[in-house]
C-alpha atoms as a PDB file:
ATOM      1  CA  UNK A   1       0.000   0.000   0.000  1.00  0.00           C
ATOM      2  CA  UNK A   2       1.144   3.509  -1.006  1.00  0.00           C
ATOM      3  CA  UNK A   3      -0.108   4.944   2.463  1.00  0.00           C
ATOM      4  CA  UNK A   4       2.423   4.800   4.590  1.00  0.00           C
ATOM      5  CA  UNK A   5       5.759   7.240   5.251  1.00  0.00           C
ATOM      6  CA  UNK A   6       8.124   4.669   3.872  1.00  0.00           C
ATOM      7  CA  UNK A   7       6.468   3.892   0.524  1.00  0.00           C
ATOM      8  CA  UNK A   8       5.096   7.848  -0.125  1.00  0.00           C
ATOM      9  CA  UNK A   9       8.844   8.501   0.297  1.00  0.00           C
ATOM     10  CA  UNK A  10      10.223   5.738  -1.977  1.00  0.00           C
ATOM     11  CA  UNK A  11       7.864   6.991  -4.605  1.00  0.00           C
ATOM     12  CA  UNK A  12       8.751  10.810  -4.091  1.00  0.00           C
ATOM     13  CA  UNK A  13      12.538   9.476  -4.511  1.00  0.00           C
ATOM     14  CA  UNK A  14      12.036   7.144  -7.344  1.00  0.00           C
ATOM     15  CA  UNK A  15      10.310   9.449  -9.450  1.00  0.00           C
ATOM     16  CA  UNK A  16      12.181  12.341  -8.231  1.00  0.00           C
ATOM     17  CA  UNK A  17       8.866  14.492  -6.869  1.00  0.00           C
ATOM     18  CA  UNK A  18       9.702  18.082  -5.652  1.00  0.00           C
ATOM     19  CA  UNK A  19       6.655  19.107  -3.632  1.00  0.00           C
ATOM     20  CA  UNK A  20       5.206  22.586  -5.022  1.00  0.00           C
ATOM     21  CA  UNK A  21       3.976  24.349  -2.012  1.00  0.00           C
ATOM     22  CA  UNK A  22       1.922  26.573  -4.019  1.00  0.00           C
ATOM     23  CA  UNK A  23      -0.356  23.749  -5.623  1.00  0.00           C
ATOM     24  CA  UNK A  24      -1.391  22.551  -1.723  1.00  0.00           C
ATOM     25  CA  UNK A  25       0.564  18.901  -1.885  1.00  0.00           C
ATOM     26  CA  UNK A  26       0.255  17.188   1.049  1.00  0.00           C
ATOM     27  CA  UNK A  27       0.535  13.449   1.145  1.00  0.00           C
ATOM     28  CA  UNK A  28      -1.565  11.268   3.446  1.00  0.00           C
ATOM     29  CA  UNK A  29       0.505   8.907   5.243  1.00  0.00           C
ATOM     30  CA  UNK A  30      -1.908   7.565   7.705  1.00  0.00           C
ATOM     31  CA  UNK A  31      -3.315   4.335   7.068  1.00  0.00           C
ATOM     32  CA  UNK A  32      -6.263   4.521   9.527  1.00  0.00           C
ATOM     33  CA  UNK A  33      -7.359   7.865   8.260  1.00  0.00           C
ATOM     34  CA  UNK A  34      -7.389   6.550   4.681  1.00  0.00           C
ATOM     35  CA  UNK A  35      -9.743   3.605   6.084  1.00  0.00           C
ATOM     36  CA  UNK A  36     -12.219   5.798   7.673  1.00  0.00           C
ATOM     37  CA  UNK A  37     -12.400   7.796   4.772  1.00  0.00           C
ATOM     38  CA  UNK A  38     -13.127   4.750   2.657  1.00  0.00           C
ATOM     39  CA  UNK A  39     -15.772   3.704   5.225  1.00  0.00           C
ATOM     40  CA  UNK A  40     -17.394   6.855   5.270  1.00  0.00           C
ATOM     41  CA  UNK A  41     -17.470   6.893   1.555  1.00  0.00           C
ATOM     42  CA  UNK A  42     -19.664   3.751   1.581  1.00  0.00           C
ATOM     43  CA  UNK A  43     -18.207   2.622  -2.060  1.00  0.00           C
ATOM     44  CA  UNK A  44     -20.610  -0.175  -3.728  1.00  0.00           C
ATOM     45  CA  UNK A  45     -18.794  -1.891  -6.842  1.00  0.00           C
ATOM     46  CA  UNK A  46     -21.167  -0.760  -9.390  1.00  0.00           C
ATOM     47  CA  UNK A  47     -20.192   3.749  -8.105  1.00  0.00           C
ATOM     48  CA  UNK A  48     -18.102   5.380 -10.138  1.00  0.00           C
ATOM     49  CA  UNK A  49     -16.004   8.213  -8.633  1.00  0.00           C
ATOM     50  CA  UNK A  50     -14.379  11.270  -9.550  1.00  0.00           C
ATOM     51  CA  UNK A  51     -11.202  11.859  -7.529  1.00  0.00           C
ATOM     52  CA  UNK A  52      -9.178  15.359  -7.582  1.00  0.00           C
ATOM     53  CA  UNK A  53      -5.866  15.901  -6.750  1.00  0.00           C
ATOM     54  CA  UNK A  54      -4.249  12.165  -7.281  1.00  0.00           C
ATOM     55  CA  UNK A  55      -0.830  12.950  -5.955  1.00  0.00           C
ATOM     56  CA  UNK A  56       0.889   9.680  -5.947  1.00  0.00           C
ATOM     57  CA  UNK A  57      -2.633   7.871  -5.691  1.00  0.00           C
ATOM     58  CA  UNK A  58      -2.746   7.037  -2.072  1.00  0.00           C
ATOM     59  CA  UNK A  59      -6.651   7.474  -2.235  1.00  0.00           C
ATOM     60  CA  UNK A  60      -6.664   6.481  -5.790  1.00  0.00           C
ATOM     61  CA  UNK A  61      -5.216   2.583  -4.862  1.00  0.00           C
ATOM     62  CA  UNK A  62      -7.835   2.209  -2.029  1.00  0.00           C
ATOM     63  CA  UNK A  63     -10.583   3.278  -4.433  1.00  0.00           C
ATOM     64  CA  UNK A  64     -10.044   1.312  -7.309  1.00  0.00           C
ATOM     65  CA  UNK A  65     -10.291  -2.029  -4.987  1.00  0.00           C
ATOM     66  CA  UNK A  66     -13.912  -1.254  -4.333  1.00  0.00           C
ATOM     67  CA  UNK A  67     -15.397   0.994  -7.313  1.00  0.00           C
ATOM     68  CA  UNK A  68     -16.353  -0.166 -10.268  1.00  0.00           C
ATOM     69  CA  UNK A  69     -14.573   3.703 -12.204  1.00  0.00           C
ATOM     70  CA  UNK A  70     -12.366   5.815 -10.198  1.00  0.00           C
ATOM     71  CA  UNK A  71     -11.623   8.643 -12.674  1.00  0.00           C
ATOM     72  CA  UNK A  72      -8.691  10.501 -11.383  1.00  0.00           C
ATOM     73  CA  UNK A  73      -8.014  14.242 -12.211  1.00  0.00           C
ATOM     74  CA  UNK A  74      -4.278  15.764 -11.503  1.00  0.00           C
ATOM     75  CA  UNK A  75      -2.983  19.328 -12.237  1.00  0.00           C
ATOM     76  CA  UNK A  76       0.740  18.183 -12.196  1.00  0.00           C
ATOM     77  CA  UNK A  77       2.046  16.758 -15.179  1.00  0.00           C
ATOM     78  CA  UNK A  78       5.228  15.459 -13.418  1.00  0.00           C
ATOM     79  CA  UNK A  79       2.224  13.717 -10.843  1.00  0.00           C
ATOM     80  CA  UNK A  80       0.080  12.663 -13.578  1.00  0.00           C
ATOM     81  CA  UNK A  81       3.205  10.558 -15.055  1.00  0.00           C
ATOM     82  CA  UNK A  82       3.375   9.046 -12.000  1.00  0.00           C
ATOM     83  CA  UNK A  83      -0.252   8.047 -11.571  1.00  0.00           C
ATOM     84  CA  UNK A  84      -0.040   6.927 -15.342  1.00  0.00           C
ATOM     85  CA  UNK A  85       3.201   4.539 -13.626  1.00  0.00           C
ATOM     86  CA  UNK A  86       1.636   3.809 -10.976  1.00  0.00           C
ATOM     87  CA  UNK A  87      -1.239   2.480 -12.372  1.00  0.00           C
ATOM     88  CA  UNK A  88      -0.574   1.789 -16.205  1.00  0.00           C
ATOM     89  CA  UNK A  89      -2.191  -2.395 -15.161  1.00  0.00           C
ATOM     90  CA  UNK A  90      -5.302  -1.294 -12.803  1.00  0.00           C
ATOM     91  CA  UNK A  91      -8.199  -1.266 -15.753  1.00  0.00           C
ATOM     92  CA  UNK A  92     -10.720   0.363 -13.430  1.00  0.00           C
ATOM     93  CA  UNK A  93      -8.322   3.656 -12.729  1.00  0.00           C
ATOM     94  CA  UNK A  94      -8.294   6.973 -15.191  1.00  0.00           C
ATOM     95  CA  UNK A  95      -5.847   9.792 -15.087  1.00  0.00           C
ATOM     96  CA  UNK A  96      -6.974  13.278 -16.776  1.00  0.00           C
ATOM     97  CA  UNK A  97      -4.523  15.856 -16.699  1.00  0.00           C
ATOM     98  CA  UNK A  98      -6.551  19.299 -16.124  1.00  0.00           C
ATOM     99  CA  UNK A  99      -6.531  22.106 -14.058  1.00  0.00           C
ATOM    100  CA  UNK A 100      -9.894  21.532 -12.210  1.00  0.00           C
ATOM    101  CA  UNK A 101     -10.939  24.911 -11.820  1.00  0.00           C
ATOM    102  CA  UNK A 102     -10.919  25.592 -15.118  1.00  0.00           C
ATOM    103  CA  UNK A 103     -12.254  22.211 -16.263  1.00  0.00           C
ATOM    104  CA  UNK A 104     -15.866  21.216 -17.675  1.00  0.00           C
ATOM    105  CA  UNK A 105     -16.837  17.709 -16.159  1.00  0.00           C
ATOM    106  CA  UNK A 106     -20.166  16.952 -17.772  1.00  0.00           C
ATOM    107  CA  UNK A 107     -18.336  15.269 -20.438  1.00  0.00           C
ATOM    108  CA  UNK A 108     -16.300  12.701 -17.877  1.00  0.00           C
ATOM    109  CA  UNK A 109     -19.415  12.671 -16.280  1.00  0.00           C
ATOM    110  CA  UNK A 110     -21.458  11.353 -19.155  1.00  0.00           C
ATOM    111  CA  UNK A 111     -19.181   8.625 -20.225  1.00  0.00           C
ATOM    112  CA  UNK A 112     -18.566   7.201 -16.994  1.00  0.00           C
ATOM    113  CA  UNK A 113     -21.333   7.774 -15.142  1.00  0.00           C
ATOM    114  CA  UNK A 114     -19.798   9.217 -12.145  1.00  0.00           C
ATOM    115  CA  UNK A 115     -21.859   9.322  -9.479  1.00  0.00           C
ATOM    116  CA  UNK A 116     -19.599  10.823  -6.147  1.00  0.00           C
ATOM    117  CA  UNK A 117     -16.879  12.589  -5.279  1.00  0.00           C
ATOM    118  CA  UNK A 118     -13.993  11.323  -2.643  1.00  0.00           C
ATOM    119  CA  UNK A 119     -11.411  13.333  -2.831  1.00  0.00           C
ATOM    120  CA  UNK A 120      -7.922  14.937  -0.742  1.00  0.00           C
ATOM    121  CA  UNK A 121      -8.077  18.544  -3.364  1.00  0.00           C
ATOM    122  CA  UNK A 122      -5.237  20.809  -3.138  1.00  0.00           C
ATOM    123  CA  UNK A 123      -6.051  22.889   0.035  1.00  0.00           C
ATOM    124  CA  UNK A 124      -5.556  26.153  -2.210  1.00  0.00           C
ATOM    125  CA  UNK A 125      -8.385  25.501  -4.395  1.00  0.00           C
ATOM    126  CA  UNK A 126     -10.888  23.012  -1.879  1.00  0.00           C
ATOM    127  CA  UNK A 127     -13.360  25.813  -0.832  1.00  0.00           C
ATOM    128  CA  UNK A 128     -13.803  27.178  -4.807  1.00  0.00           C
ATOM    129  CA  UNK A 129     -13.777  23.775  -6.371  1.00  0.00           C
ATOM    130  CA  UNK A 130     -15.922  22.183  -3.356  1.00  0.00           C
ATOM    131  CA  UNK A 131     -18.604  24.781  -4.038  1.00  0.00           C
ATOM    132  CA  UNK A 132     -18.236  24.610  -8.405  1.00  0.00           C
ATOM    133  CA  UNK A 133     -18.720  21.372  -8.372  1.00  0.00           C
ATOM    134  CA  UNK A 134     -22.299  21.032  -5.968  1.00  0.00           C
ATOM    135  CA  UNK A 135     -23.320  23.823  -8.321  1.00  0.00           C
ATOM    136  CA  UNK A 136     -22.774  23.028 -11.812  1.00  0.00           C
ATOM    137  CA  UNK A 137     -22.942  18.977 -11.603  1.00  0.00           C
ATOM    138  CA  UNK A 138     -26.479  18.043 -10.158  1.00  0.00           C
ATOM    139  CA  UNK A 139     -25.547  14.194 -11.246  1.00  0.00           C
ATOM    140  CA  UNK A 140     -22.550  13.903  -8.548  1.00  0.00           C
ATOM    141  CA  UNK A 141     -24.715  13.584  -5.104  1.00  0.00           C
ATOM    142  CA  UNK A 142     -22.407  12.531  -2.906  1.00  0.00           C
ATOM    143  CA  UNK A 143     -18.949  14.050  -1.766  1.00  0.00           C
ATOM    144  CA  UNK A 144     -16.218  13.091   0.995  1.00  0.00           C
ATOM    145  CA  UNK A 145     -13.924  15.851   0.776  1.00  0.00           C
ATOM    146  CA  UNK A 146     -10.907  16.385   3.443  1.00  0.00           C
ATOM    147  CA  UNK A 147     -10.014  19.752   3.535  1.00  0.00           C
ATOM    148  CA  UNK A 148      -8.072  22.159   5.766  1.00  0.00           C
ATOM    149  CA  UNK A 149      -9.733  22.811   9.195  1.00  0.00           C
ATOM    150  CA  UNK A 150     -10.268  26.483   8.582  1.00  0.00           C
ATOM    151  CA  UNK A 151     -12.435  25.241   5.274  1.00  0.00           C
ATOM    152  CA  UNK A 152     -14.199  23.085   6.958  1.00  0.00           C
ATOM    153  CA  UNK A 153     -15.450  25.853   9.524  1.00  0.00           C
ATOM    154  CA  UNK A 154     -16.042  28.406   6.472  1.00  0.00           C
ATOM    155  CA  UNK A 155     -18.697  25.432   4.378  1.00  0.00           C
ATOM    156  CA  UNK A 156     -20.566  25.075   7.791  1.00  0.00           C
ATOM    157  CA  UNK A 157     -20.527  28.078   9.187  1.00  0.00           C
ATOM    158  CA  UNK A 158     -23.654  29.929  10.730  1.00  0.00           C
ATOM    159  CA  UNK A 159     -25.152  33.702  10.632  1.00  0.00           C
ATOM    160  CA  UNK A 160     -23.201  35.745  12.995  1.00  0.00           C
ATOM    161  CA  UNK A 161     -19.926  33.114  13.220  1.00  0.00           C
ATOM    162  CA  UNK A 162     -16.874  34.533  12.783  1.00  0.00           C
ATOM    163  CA  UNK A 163     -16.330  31.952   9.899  1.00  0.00           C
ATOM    164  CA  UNK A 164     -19.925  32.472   8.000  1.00  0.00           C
ATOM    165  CA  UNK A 165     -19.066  34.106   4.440  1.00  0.00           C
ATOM    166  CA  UNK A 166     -20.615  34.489   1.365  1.00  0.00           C
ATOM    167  CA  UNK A 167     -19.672  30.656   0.560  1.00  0.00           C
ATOM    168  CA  UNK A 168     -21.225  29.485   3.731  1.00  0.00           C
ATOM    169  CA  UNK A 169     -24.168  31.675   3.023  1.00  0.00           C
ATOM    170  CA  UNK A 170     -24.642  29.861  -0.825  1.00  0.00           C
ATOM    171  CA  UNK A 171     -23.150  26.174   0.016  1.00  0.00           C
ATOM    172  CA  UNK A 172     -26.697  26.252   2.045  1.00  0.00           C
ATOM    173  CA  UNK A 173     -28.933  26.385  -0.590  1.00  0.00           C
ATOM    174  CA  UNK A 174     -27.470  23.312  -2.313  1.00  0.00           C
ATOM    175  CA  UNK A 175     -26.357  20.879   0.191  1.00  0.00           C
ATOM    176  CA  UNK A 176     -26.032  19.468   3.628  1.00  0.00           C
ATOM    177  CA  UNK A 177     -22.862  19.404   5.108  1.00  0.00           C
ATOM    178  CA  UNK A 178     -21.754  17.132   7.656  1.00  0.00           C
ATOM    179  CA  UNK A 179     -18.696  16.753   9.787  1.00  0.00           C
ATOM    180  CA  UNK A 180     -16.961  13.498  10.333  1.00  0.00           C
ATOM    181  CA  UNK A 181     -13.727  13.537  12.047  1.00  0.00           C
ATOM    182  CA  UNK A 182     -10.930  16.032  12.373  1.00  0.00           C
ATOM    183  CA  UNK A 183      -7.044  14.440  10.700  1.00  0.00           C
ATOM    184  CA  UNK A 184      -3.530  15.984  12.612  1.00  0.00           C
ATOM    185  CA  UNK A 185      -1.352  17.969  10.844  1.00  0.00           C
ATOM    186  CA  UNK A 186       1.389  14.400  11.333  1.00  0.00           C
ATOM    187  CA  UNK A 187      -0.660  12.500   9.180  1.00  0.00           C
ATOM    188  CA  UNK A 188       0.615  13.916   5.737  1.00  0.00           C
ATOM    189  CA  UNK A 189       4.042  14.582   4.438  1.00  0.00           C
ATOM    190  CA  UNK A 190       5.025  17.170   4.755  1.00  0.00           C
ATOM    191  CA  UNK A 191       2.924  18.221   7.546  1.00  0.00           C
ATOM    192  CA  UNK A 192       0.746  21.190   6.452  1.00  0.00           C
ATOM    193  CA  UNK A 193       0.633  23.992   9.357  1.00  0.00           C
ATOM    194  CA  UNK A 194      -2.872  23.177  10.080  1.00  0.00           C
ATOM    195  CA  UNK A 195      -4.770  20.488  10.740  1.00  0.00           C
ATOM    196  CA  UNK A 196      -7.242  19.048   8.083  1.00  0.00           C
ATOM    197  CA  UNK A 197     -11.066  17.580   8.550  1.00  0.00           C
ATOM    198  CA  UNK A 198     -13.364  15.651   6.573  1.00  0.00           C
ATOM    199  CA  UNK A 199     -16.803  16.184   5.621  1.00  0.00           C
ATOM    200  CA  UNK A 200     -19.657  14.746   3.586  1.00  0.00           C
ATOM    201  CA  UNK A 201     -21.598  16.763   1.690  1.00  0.00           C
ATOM    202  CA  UNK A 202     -25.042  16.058   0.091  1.00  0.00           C
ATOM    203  CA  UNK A 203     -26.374  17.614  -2.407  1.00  0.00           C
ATOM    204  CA  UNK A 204     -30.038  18.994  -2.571  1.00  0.00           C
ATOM    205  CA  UNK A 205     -31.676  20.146  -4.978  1.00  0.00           C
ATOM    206  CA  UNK A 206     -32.207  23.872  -4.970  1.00  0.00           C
ATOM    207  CA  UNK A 207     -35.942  24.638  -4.286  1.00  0.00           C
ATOM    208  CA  UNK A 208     -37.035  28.013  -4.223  1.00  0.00           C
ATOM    209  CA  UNK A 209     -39.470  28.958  -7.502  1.00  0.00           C
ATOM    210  CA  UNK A 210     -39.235  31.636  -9.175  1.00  0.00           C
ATOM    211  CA  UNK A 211     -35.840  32.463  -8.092  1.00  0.00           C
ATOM    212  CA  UNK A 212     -32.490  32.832 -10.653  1.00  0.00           C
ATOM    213  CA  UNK A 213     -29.992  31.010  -8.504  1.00  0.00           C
ATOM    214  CA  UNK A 214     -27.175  32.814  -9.833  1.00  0.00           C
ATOM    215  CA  UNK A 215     -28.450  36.051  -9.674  1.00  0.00           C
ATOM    216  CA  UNK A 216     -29.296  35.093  -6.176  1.00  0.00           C
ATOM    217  CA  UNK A 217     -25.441  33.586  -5.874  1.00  0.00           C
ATOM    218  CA  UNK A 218     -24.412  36.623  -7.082  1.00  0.00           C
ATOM    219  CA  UNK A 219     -26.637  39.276  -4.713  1.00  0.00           C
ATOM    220  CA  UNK A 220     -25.093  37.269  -1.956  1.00  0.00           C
ATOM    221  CA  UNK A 221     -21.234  37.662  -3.557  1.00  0.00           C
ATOM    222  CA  UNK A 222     -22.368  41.516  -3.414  1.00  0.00           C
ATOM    223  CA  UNK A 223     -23.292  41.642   0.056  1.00  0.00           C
ATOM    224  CA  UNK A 224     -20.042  40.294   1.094  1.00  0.00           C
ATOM    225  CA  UNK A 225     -17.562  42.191  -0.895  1.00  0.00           C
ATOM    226  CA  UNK A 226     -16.904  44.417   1.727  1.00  0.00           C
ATOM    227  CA  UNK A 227     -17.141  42.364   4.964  1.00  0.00           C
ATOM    228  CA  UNK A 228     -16.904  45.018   7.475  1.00  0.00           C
ATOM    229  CA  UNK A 229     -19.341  47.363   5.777  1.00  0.00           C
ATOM    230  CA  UNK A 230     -22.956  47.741   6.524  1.00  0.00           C
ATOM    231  CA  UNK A 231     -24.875  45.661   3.886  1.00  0.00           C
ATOM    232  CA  UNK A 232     -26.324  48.631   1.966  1.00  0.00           C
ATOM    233  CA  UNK A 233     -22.636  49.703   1.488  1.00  0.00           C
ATOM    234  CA  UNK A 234     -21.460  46.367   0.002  1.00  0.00           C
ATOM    235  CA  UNK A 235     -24.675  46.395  -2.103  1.00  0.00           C
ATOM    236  CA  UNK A 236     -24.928  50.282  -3.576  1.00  0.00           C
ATOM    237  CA  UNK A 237     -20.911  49.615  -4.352  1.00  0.00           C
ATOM    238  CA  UNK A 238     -22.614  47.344  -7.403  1.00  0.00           C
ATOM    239  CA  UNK A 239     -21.762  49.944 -10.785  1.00  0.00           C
ATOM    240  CA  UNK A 240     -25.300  48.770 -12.427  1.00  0.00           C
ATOM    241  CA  UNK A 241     -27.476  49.242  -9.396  1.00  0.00           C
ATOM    242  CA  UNK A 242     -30.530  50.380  -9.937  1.00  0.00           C
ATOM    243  CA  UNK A 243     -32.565  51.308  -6.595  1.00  0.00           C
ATOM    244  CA  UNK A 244     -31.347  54.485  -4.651  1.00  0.00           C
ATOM    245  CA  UNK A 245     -29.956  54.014  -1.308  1.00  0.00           C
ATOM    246  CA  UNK A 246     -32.912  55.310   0.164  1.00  0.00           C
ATOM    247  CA  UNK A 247     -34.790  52.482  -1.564  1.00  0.00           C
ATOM    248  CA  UNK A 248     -32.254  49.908  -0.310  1.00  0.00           C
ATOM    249  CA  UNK A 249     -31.697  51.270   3.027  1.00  0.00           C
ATOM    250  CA  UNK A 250     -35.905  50.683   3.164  1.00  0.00           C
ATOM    251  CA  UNK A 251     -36.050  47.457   1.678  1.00  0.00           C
ATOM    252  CA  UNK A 252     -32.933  46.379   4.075  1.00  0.00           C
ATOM    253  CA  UNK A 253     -34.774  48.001   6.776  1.00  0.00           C
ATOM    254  CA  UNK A 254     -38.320  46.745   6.307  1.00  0.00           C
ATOM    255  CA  UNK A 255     -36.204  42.909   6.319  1.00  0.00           C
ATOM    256  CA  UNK A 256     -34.341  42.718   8.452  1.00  0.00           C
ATOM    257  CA  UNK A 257     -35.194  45.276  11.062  1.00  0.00           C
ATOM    258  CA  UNK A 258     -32.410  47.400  10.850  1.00  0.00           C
ATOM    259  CA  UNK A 259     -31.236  49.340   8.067  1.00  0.00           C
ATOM    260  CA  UNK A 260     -27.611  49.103   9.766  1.00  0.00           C
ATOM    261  CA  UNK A 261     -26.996  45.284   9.971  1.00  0.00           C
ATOM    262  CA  UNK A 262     -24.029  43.414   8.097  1.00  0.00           C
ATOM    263  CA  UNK A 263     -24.370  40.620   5.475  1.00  0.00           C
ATOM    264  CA  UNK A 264     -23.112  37.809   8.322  1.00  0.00           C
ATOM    265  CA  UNK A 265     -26.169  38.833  10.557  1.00  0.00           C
ATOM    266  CA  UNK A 266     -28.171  37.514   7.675  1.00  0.00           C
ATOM    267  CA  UNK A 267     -30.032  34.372   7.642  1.00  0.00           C
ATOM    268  CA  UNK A 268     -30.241  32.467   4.594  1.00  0.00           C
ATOM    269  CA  UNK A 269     -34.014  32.745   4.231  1.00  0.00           C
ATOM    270  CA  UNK A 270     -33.577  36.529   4.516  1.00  0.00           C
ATOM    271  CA  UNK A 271     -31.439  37.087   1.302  1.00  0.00           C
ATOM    272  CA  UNK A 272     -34.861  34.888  -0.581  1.00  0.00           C
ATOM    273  CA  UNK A 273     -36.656  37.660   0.778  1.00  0.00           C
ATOM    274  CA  UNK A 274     -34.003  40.449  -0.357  1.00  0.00           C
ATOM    275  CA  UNK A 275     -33.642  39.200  -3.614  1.00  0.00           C
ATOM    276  CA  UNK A 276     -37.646  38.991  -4.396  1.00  0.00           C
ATOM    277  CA  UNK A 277     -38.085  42.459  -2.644  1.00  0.00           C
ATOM    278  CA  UNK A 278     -35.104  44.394  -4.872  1.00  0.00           C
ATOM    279  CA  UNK A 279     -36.012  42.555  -8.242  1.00  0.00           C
ATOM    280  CA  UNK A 280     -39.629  42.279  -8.392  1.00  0.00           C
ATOM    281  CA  UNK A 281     -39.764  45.845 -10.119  1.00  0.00           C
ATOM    282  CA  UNK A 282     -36.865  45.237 -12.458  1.00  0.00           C
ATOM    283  CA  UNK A 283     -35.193  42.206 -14.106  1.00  0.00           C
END
């Protein structure tokens, strides 16, 4: 097995791996971490799961002995050669090279019927990718993500945390979040300076009539441009615009009880109500 500190390093030196700090690689090292992850995951032999960030396909190897597909996608081409190695007589595995960010999935997703996501992502892109992927690919249900503790907090963050941000505020609308256990810091090499924590996310379906999610996304995004201003700020600082402030400062007002508050006072239910009270009169 690749999980363990004597075999991730044999790899790194065999294939002569400098670790890029700025893509987030972290290895897992920890053998009963990997397990619970795999437990959690709940893998049947006919799923077929999208994995991103392979590294040196520590997840990747427990995977493939229980999914039917495990479709693998790695930014690093020196990375992806290795997965290609590492893996070049396991029929079930796939390697894509492709910057996941930037990627469009429903194509993978088509032709292998991927159906859930279990996945260590680079901890500089988890939160971004975390969220694209609940919101633009309705057919993957199912995620088991580990991601930096901080993350974690920031996905399930309430109104009025310290944490809660316009991410937290959206991620509601499309999925239930759950956590499942926090990982050290010593169970990856080289040991990040925080420690990590999975979660499982579900995703729901988002039920609200009448409503543009993404303009809704995007009224959100507004309100928390400007964290410490008062949400009418953050709002009127919008160049197309279209109500006066005395307008929003009402509307705000007539909400939320006071004209003063800050988009993480906010409830989720109250930017519904923002949104159909500011673009009923316009589109």
């Amino acid at each position: 097995m690749i999980v363990n500190l004597s075999t991730t390093k044999k790899i790194l030196k065999e294939f002569n791996i400098k670790l890029k700090k700025r893509l987030g690689q972290h290895f897992l090292i920890d053998a009963n971490v990997l397990s619970k992850i795999i437990n959690i995951a709940k893998i049947l032999s006919d799923d077929n799961i999208l994995e991103i960030g392979g590294g040196i396909g520590t997840l990747t190897e427990s995977l493939s002995k229980k999914a039917k597909t495990v479709v693998c996608v790695e930014y690093d081409k020196k990375l992806v050669s290795v997965l290609k190695e590492l893996f070049k007589d396991t029929n079930n595995v796939i390697i894509i090279q492709a910057d996941a960010l930037n990627y469009s999935f429903n194509p993978l997703i088509s032709k292998f019927s991927l159906n859930k996501m279990v996945s260590n992502p680079p901890y500089n892109i988890a939160a971004t990718l975390i969220f694209n992927m609940l919101n633009k690919y309705p057919k993957i249900e199912n995620y088991i993500v580990m991601v930096q503790e901080e993350i974690a907090k920031r996905l399930t963050a309430k109104p009025r945390d310290k944490n809660y941000s316009a991410i937290s505020a959206k991620i509601f609308f499309i999925s239930q979040i759950k956590s499942c256990f926090k990982v050290s810091r010593n169970s990856f090499l080289p040991s990040p300076e925080v420690d990590s924590r999975v979660i499982e996310i579900k995703r729901k379906k988002f039920s609200y009539e009448n409503i543009d999610k993404e303009k809704l996304f995007k009224l959100i995004d507004i309100s928390f441009r400007h964290r410490r201003k008062k949400l009418v700020n953050s709002i009127l600082s919008e160049k197309d615009w279209k109500l006066s402030k005395i307008q929003t400062e009402n509307i705000i007002e007539e909400i939320t009880g006071n004209r003063n508050v800050r988009a993480e006072e906010l409830e989720q239910e109250d930017y519904i109500k923002l949104y159909k009270a500011f673009f009923k009169n316009y589109k």
